[in-house]
C-alpha atoms as a PDB file:
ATOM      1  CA  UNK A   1     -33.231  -3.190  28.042  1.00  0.00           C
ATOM      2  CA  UNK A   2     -30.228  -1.175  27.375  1.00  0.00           C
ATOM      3  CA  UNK A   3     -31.060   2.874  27.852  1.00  0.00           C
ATOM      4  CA  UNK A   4     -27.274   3.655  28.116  1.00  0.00           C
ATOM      5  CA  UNK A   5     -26.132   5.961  25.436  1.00  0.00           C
ATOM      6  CA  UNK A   6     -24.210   4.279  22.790  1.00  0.00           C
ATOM      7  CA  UNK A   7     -20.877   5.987  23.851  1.00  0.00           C
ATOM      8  CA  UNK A   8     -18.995   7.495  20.427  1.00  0.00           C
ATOM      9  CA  UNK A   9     -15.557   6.521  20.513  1.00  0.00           C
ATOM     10  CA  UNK A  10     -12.900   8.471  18.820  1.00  0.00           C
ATOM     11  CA  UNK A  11     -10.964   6.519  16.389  1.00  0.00           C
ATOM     12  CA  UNK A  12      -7.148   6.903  17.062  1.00  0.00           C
ATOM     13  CA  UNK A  13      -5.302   9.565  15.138  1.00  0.00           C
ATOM     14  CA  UNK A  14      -1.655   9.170  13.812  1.00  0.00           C
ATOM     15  CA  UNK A  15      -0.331  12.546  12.637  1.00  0.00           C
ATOM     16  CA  UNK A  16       2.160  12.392  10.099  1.00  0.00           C
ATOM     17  CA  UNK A  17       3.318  16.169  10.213  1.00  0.00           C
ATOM     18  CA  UNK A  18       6.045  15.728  12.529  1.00  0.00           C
ATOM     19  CA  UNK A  19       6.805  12.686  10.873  1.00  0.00           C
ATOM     20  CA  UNK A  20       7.363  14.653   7.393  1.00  0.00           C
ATOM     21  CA  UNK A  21       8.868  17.653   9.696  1.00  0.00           C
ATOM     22  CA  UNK A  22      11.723  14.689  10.680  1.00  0.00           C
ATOM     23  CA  UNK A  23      12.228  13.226   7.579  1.00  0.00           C
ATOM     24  CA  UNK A  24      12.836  16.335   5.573  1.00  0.00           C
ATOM     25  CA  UNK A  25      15.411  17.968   8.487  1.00  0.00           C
ATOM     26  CA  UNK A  26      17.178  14.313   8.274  1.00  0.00           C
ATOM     27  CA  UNK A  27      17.439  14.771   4.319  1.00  0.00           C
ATOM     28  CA  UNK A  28      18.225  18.292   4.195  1.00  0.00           C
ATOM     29  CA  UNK A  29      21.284  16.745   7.002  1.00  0.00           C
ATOM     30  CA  UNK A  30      22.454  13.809   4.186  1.00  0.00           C
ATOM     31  CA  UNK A  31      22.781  16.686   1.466  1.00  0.00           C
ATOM     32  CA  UNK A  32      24.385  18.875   3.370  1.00  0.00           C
ATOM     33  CA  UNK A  33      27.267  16.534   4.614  1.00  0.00           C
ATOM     34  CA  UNK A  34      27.463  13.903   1.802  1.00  0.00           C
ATOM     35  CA  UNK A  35      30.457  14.658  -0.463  1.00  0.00           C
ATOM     36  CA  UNK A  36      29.747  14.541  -4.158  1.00  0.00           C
ATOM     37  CA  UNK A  37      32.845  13.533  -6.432  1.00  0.00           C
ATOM     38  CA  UNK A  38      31.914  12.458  -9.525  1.00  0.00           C
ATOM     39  CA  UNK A  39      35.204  10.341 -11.178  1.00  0.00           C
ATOM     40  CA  UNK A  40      36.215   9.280  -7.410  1.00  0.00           C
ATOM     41  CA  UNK A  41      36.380   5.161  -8.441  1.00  0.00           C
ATOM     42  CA  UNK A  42      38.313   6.604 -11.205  1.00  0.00           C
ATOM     43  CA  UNK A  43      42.367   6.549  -9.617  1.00  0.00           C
ATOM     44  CA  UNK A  44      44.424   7.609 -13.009  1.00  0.00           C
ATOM     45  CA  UNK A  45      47.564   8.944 -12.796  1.00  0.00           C
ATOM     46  CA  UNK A  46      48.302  10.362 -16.218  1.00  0.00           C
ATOM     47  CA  UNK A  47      52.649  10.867 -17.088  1.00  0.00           C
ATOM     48  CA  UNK A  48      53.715  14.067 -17.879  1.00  0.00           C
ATOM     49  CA  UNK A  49      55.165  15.294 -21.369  1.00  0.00           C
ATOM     50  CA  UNK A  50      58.939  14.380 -19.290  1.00  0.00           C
ATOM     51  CA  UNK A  51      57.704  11.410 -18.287  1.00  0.00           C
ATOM     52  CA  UNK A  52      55.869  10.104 -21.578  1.00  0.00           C
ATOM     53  CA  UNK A  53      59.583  10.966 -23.481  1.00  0.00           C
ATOM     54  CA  UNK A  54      61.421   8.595 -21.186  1.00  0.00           C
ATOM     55  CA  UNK A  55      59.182   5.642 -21.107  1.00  0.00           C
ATOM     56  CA  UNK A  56      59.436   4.658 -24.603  1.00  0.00           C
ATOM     57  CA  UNK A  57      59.663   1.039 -25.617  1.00  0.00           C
ATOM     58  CA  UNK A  58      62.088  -0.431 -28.223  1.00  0.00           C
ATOM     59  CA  UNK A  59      60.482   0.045 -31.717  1.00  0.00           C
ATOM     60  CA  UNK A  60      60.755  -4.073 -31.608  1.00  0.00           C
ATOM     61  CA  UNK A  61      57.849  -4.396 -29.130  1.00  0.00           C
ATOM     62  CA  UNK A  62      55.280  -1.482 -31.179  1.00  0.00           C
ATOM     63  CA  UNK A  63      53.193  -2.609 -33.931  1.00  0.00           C
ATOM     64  CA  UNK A  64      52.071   0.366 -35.677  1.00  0.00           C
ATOM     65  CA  UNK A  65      48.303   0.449 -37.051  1.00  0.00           C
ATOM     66  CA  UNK A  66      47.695   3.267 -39.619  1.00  0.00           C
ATOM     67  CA  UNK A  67      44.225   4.488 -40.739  1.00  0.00           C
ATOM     68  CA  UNK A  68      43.696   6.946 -43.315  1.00  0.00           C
ATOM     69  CA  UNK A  69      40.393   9.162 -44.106  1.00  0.00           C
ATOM     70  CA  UNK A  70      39.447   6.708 -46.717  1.00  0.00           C
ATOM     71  CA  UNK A  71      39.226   3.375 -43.983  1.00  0.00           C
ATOM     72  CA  UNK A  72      42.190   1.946 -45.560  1.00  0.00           C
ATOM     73  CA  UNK A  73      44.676  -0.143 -42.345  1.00  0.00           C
ATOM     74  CA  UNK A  74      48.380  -0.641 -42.593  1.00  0.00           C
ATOM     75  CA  UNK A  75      49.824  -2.415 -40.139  1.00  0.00           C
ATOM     76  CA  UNK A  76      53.286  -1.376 -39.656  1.00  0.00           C
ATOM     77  CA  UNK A  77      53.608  -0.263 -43.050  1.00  0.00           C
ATOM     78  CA  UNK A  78      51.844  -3.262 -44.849  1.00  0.00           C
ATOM     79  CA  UNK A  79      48.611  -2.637 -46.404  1.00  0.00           C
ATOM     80  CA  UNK A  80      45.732  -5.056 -45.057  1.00  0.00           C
ATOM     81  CA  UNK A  81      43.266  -6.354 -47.323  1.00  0.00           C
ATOM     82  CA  UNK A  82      40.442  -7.542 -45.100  1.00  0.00           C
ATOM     83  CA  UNK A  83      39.568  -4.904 -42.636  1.00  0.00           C
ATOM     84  CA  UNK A  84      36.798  -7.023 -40.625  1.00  0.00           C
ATOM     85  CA  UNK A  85      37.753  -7.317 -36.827  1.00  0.00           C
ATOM     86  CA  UNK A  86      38.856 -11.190 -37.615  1.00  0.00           C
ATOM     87  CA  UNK A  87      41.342  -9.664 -40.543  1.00  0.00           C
ATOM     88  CA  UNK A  88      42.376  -7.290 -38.213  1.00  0.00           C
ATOM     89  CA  UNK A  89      43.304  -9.391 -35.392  1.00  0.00           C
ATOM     90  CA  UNK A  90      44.498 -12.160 -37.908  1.00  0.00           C
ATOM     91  CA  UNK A  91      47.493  -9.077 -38.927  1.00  0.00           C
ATOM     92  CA  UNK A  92      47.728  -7.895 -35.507  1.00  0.00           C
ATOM     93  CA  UNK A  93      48.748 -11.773 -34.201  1.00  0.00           C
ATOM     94  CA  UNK A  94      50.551 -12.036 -37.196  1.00  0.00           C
ATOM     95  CA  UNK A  95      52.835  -8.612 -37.402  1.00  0.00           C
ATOM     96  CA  UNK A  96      53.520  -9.356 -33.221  1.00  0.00           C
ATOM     97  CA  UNK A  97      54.915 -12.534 -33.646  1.00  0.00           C
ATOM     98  CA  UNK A  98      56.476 -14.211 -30.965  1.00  0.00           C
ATOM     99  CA  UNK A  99      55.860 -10.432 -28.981  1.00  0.00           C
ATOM    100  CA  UNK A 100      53.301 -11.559 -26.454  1.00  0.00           C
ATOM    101  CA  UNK A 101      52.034  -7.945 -25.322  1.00  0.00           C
ATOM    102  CA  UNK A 102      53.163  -5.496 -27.492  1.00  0.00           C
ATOM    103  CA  UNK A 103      52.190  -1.550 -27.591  1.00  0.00           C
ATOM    104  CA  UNK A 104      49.796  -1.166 -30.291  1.00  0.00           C
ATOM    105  CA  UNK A 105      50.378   2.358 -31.931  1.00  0.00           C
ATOM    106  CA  UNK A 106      47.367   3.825 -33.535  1.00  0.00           C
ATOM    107  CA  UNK A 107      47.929   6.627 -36.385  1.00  0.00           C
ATOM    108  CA  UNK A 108      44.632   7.429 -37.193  1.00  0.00           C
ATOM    109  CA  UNK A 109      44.137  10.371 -40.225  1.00  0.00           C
ATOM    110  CA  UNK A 110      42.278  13.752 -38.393  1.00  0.00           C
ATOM    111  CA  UNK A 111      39.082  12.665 -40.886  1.00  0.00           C
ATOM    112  CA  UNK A 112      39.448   8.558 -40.034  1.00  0.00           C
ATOM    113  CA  UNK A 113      36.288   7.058 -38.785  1.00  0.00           C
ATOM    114  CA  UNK A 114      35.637   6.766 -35.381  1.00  0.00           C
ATOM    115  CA  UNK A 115      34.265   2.785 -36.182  1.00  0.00           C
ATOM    116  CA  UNK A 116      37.792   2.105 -37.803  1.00  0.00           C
ATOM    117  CA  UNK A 117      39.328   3.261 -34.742  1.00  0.00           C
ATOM    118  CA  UNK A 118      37.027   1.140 -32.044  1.00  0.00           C
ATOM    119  CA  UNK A 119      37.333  -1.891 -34.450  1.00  0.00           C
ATOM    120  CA  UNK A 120      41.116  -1.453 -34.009  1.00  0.00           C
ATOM    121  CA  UNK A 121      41.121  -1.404 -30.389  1.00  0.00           C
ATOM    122  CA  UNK A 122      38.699  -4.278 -30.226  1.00  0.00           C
ATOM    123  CA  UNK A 123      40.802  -6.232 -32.133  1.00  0.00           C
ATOM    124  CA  UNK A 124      43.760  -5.429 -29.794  1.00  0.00           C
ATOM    125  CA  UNK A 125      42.055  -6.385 -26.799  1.00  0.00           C
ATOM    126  CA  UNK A 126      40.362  -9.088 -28.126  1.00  0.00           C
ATOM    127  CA  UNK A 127      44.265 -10.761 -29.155  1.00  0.00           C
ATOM    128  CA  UNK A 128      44.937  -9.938 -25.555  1.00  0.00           C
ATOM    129  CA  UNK A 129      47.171  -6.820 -25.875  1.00  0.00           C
ATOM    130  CA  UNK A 130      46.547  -4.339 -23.412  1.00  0.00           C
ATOM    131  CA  UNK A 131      49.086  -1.612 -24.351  1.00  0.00           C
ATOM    132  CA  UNK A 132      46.715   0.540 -26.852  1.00  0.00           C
ATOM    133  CA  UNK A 133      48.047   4.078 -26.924  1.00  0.00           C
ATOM    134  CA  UNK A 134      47.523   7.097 -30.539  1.00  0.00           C
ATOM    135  CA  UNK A 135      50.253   8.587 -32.367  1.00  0.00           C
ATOM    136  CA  UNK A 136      49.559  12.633 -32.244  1.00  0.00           C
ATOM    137  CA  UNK A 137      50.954  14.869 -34.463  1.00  0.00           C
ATOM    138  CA  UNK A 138      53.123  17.022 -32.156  1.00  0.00           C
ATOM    139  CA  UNK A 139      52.900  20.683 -34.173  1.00  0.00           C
ATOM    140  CA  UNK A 140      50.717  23.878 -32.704  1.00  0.00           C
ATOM    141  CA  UNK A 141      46.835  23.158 -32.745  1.00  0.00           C
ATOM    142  CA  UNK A 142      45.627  25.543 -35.145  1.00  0.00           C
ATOM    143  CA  UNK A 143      48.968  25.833 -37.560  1.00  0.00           C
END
């Protein structure tokens, strides 16, 4: 016969306050030394008003896209019937020619759509010409 007492044993304990103490002084140590740029993978180095004036390409290498408030394209001044992105790119290969990457001038009216204006650039990158830049009409904002 067994009279011992049934000794109680205590079940081990993990305390997980100075474990939360630790982890919050660690975070409170990332925020305080991590740097926070937003556009950092952004590296864009815009020209100046001098430098935009000098770097001008012959008018032989622009093709010229008008759009006015109505949707209606012109493509260096001739009117384009089909304004679908194939029609558009169809002109675009067409009015460049044997150009391989010309600058694609956009002249889009201050009420144009902003759709006619995407489908436009679409259509230039999807010919494969990178140079995509907007005509601005260079008077006073506001006169």
């Amino acid at each position: 016969m067994n009279f011992r007492r049934a000794k109680h044993r205590e079940e081990p304990e993990i305390n997980f306050i100075p474990l939360i103490d630790l982890l919050l002084v660690i975070l409170i140590f990332l925020m305080v030394t991590t740097t926070y740029s937003r556009f950092a993978e952004l590296q864009i180095n815009l020209p100046s008003t001098e430098e935009a004036a000098s770097v001008s390409d012959p008018k032989d290498k622009m093709l010229n896209v008008a759009i006015d408030a109505q949707g209606r394209f012109n493509i260096n001044n001739q009117p384009l019937n089909q304004t679908d992105l194939a029609g558009i790119k169809a002109a675009l290969q067409q009015a460049a020619g044997d150009n391989k990457d010309p600058v694609v001038v956009i002249n889009a009216d201050n009420d144009a759509k902003h759709q006619n204006v995407v489908l436009v650039m679409e259509a230039a990158q999807s010919v494969g010409f990178a140079k995509v830049t907007f005509a601005i009409d260079e008077q006073t904002p506001g006169k």
